[in-house]
Protein backbone atom coordinates (compact mmCIF):
# COMPACT_ATOMS: atom_id res chain seq x y z
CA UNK A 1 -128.84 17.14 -80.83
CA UNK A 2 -132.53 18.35 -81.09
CA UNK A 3 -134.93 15.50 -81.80
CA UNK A 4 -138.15 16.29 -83.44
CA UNK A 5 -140.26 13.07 -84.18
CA UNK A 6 -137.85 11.16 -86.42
CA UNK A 7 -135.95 14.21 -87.08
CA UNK A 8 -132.79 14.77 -85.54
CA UNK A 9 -131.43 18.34 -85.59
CA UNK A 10 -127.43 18.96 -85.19
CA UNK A 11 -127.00 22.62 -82.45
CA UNK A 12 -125.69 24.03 -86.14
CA UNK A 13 -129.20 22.42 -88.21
CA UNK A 14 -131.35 23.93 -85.66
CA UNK A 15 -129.51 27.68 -85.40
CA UNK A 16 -129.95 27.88 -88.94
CA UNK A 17 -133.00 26.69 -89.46
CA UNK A 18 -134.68 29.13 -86.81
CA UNK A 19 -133.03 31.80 -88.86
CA UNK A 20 -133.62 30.84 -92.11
CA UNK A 21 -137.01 30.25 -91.21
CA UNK A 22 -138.78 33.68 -92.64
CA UNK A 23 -137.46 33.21 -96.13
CA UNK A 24 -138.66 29.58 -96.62
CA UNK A 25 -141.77 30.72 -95.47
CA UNK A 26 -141.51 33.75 -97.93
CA UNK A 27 -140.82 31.09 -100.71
CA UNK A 28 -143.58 28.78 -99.49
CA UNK A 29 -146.19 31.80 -99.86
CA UNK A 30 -145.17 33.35 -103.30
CA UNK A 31 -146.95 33.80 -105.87
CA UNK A 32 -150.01 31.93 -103.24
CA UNK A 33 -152.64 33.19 -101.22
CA UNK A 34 -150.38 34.13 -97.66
CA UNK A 35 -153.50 34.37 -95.87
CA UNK A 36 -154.02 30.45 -96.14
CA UNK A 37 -151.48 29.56 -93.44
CA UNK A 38 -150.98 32.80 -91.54
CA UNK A 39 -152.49 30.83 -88.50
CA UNK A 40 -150.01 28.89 -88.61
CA UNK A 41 -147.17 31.82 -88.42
CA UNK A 42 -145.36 31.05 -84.67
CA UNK A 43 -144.06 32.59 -82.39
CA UNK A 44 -140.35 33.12 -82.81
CA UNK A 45 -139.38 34.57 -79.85
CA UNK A 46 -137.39 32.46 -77.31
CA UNK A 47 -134.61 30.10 -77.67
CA UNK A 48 -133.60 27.83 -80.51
CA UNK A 49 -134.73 25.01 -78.41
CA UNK A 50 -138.13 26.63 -78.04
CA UNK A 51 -138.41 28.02 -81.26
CA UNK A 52 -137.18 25.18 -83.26
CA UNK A 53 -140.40 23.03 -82.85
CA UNK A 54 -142.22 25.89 -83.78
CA UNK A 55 -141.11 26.56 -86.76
CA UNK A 56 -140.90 23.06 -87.81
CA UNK A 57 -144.37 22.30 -87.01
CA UNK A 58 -145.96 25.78 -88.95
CA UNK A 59 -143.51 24.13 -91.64
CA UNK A 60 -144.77 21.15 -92.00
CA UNK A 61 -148.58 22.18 -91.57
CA UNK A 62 -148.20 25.08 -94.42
CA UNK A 63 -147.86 22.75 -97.38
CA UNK A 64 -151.11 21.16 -96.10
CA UNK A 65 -153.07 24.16 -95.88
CA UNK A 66 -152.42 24.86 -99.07
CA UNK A 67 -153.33 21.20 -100.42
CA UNK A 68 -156.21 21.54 -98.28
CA UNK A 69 -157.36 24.63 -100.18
CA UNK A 70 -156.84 22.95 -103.69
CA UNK A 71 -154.18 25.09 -104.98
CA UNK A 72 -151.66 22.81 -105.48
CA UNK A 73 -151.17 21.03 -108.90
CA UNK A 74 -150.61 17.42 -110.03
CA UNK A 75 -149.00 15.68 -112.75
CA UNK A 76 -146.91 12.28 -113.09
CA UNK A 77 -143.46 12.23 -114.48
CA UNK A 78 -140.45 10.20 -113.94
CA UNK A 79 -137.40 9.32 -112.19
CA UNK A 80 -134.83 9.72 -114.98
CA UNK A 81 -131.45 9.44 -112.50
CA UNK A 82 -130.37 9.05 -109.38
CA UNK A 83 -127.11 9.79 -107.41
CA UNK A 84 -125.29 9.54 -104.61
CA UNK A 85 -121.48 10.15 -103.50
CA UNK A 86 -119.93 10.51 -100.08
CA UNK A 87 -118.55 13.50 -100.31
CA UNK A 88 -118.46 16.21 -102.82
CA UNK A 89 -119.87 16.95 -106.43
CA UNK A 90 -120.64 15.35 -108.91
CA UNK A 91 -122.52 12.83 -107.51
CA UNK A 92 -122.35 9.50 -109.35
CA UNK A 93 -125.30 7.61 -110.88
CA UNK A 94 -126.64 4.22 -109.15
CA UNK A 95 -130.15 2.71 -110.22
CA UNK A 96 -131.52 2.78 -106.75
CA UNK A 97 -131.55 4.05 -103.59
CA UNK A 98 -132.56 3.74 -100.05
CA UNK A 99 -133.79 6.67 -98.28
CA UNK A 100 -134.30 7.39 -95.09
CA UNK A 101 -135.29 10.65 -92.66
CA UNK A 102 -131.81 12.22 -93.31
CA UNK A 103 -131.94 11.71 -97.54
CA UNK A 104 -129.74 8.92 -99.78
CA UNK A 105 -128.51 6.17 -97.79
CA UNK A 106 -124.54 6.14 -98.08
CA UNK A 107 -124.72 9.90 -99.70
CA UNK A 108 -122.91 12.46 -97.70
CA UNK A 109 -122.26 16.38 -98.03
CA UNK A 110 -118.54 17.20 -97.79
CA UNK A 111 -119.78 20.48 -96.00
CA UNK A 112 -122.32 20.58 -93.20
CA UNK A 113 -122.02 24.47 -92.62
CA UNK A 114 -124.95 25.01 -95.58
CA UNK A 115 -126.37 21.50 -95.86
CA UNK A 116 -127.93 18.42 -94.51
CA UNK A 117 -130.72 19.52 -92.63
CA UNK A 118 -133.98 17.56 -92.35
CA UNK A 119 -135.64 19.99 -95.24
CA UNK A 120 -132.35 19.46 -96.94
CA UNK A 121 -132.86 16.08 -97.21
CA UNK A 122 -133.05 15.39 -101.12
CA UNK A 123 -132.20 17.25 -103.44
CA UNK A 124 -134.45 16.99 -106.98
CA UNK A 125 -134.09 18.82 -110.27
CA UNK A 126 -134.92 18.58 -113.85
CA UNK A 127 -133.64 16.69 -116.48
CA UNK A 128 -135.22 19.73 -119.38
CA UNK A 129 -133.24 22.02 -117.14
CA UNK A 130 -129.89 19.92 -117.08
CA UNK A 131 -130.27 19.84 -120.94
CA UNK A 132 -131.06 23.13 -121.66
CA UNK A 133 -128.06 24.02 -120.12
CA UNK A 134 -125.83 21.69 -121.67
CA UNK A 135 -127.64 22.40 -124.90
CA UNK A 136 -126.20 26.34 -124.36
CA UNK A 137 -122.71 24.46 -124.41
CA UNK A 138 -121.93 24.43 -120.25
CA UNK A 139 -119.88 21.35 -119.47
CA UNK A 140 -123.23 20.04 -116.74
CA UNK A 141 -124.20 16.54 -116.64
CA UNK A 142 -126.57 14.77 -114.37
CA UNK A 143 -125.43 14.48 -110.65
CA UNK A 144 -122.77 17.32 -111.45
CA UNK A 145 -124.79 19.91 -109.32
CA UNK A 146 -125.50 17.59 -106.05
CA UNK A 147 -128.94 16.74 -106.72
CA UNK A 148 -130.18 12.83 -105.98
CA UNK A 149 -132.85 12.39 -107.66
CA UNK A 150 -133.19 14.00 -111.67
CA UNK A 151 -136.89 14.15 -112.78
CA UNK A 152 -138.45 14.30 -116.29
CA UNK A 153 -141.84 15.28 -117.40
CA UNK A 154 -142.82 17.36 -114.86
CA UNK A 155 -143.62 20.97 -115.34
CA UNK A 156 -140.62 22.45 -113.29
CA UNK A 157 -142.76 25.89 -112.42
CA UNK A 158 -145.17 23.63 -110.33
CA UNK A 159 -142.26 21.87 -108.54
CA UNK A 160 -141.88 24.20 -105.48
CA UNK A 161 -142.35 24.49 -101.82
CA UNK A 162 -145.06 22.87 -100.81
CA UNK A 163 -145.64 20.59 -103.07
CA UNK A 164 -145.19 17.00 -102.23
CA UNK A 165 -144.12 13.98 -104.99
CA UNK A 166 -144.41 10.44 -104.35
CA UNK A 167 -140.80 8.76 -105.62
CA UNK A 168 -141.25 5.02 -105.80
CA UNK A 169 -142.35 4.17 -102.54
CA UNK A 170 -140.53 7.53 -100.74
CA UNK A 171 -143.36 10.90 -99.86
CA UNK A 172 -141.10 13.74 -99.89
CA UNK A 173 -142.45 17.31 -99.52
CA UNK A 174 -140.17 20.44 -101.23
CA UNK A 175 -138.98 22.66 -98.62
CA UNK A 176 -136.86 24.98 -100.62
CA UNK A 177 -135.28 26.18 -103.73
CA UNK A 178 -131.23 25.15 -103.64
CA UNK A 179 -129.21 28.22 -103.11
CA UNK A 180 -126.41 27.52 -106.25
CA UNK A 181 -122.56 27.86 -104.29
CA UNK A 182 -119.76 28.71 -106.07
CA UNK A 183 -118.47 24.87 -106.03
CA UNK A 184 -121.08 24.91 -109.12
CA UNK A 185 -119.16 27.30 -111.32
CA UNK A 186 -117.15 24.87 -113.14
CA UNK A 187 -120.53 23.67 -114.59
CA UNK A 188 -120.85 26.63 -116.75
CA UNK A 189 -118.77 28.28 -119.33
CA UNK A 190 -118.62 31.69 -118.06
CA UNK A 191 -118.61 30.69 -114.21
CA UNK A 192 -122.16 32.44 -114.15
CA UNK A 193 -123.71 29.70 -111.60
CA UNK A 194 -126.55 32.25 -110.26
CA UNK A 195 -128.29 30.70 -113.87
CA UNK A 196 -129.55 28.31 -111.32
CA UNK A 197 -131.35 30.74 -109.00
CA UNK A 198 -134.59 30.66 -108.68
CA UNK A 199 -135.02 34.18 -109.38
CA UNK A 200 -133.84 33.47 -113.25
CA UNK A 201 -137.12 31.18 -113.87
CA UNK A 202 -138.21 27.63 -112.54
CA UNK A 203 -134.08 26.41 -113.35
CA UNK A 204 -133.41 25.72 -109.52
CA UNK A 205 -132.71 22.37 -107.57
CA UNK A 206 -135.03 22.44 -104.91
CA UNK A 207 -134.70 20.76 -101.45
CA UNK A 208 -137.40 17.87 -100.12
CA UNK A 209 -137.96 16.88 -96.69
CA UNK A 210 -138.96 12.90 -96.58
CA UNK A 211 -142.32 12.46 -95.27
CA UNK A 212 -142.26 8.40 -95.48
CA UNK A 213 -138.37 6.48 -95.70
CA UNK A 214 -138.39 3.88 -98.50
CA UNK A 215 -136.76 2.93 -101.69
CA UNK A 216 -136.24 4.45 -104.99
CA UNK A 217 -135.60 3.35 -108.38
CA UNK A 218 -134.70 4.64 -112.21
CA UNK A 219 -137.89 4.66 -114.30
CA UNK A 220 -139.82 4.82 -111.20
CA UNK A 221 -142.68 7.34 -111.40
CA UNK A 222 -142.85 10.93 -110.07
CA UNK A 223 -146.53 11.72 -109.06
CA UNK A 224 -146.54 15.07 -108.01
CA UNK A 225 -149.45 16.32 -105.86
């Protein structure tokens, strides 16, 4: 187990995080101004156990830089749903939740191999999306696709990495867009789940790493900064 702070890193967490390490960065700079955080590129050569706190630290530090420069947006929305299961998909609704440094307290990923990792902690997306979706006649409801928490009001363009959201009392930064899996395809008519890419338009989940533990309700707000 690698222990960073209150982050705790499984030998599996911290492989793939080291090598999955240039294309969160790529995600955190696109579309921004790279040159805002290249100081804070590191050095990735060396072992996972020296790399590791490397790369989470430059993590970590980028979405400040970029707050620090003032080109990160805010808006308020709110917490429309929340879910949690221990095991599996869909995840199944519950008006409030606990969270902690690892995500949902009492929520669980049946597979550890692609999930669970400190920047994996929650896992957000957007009510318009959900609906559009369903609106196109896919069988997808809320907490079908994994995610936690399901926001509303919020431009989902501006929710991306880097950008942090206050959820009841719970800071959470996004890390990542979710990667759909083919466990998702049942959600849609045709199988087609790459409609929740990233690369089709702002439709993904997207991954948050929590910055402060605390407790979550429905109808709480969603200040996103």
């Amino acid at each position: 187990m690698h222990r960073l702070g209150p982050y705790e890193f499984s030998d599996t967490d911290a492989v793939r995080t080291v090598a999955n390490f240039p294309a969160l960065w790529d995600e955190l700079t696109l579309g921004r101004d790279a040159d805002v955080v290249a100081h804070l590129w590191p050095d990735l050569d060396g072992d996972v156990d020296e790399v590791l706190p490397r790369v989470w630290s430059a993590l970590l530090a980028a979405g400040a830089a970029y707050r620090a420069a003032g080109v990160l947006p805010s808006a308020t929305g709110t917490v429309a749903h929340l879910h949690r299961n221990d095991g599996g998909v869909p995840k199944l609704p519950v008006d409030e939740v606990e969270v902690g440094w690892r995500g949902v307290v009492g929520d669980r990923q049946r597979s550890r191999q692609h999930h669970g990792r400190p920047w994996q902690a929650l896992c957000l997306w957007a009510g318009e999306v959900i609906d559009a979706f369903a609106t196109d006649g896919h069988p997808i409801g809320h907490g079908s696709a994994g995610e936690n928490v399901t926001l509303r009001g919020l431009s989902w363009a501006d929710v991306r990495p880097g950008t942090r959201l206050r959820l009841g009392t719970v800071l959470c930064e996004v890390s990542a867009w979710a990667l759909p899996c083919k466990h998702n395809a049942r959600w849609f008519s045709d199988g087609d789940f790459m409609r929740m890419h990233h690369g089709r338009g702002p439709v993904s989940r997207a991954y948050a790493t929590v910055l402060e533990p605390g407790t979550i309700r429905v109808g709480d707000d969603a200040v996103l900064h």
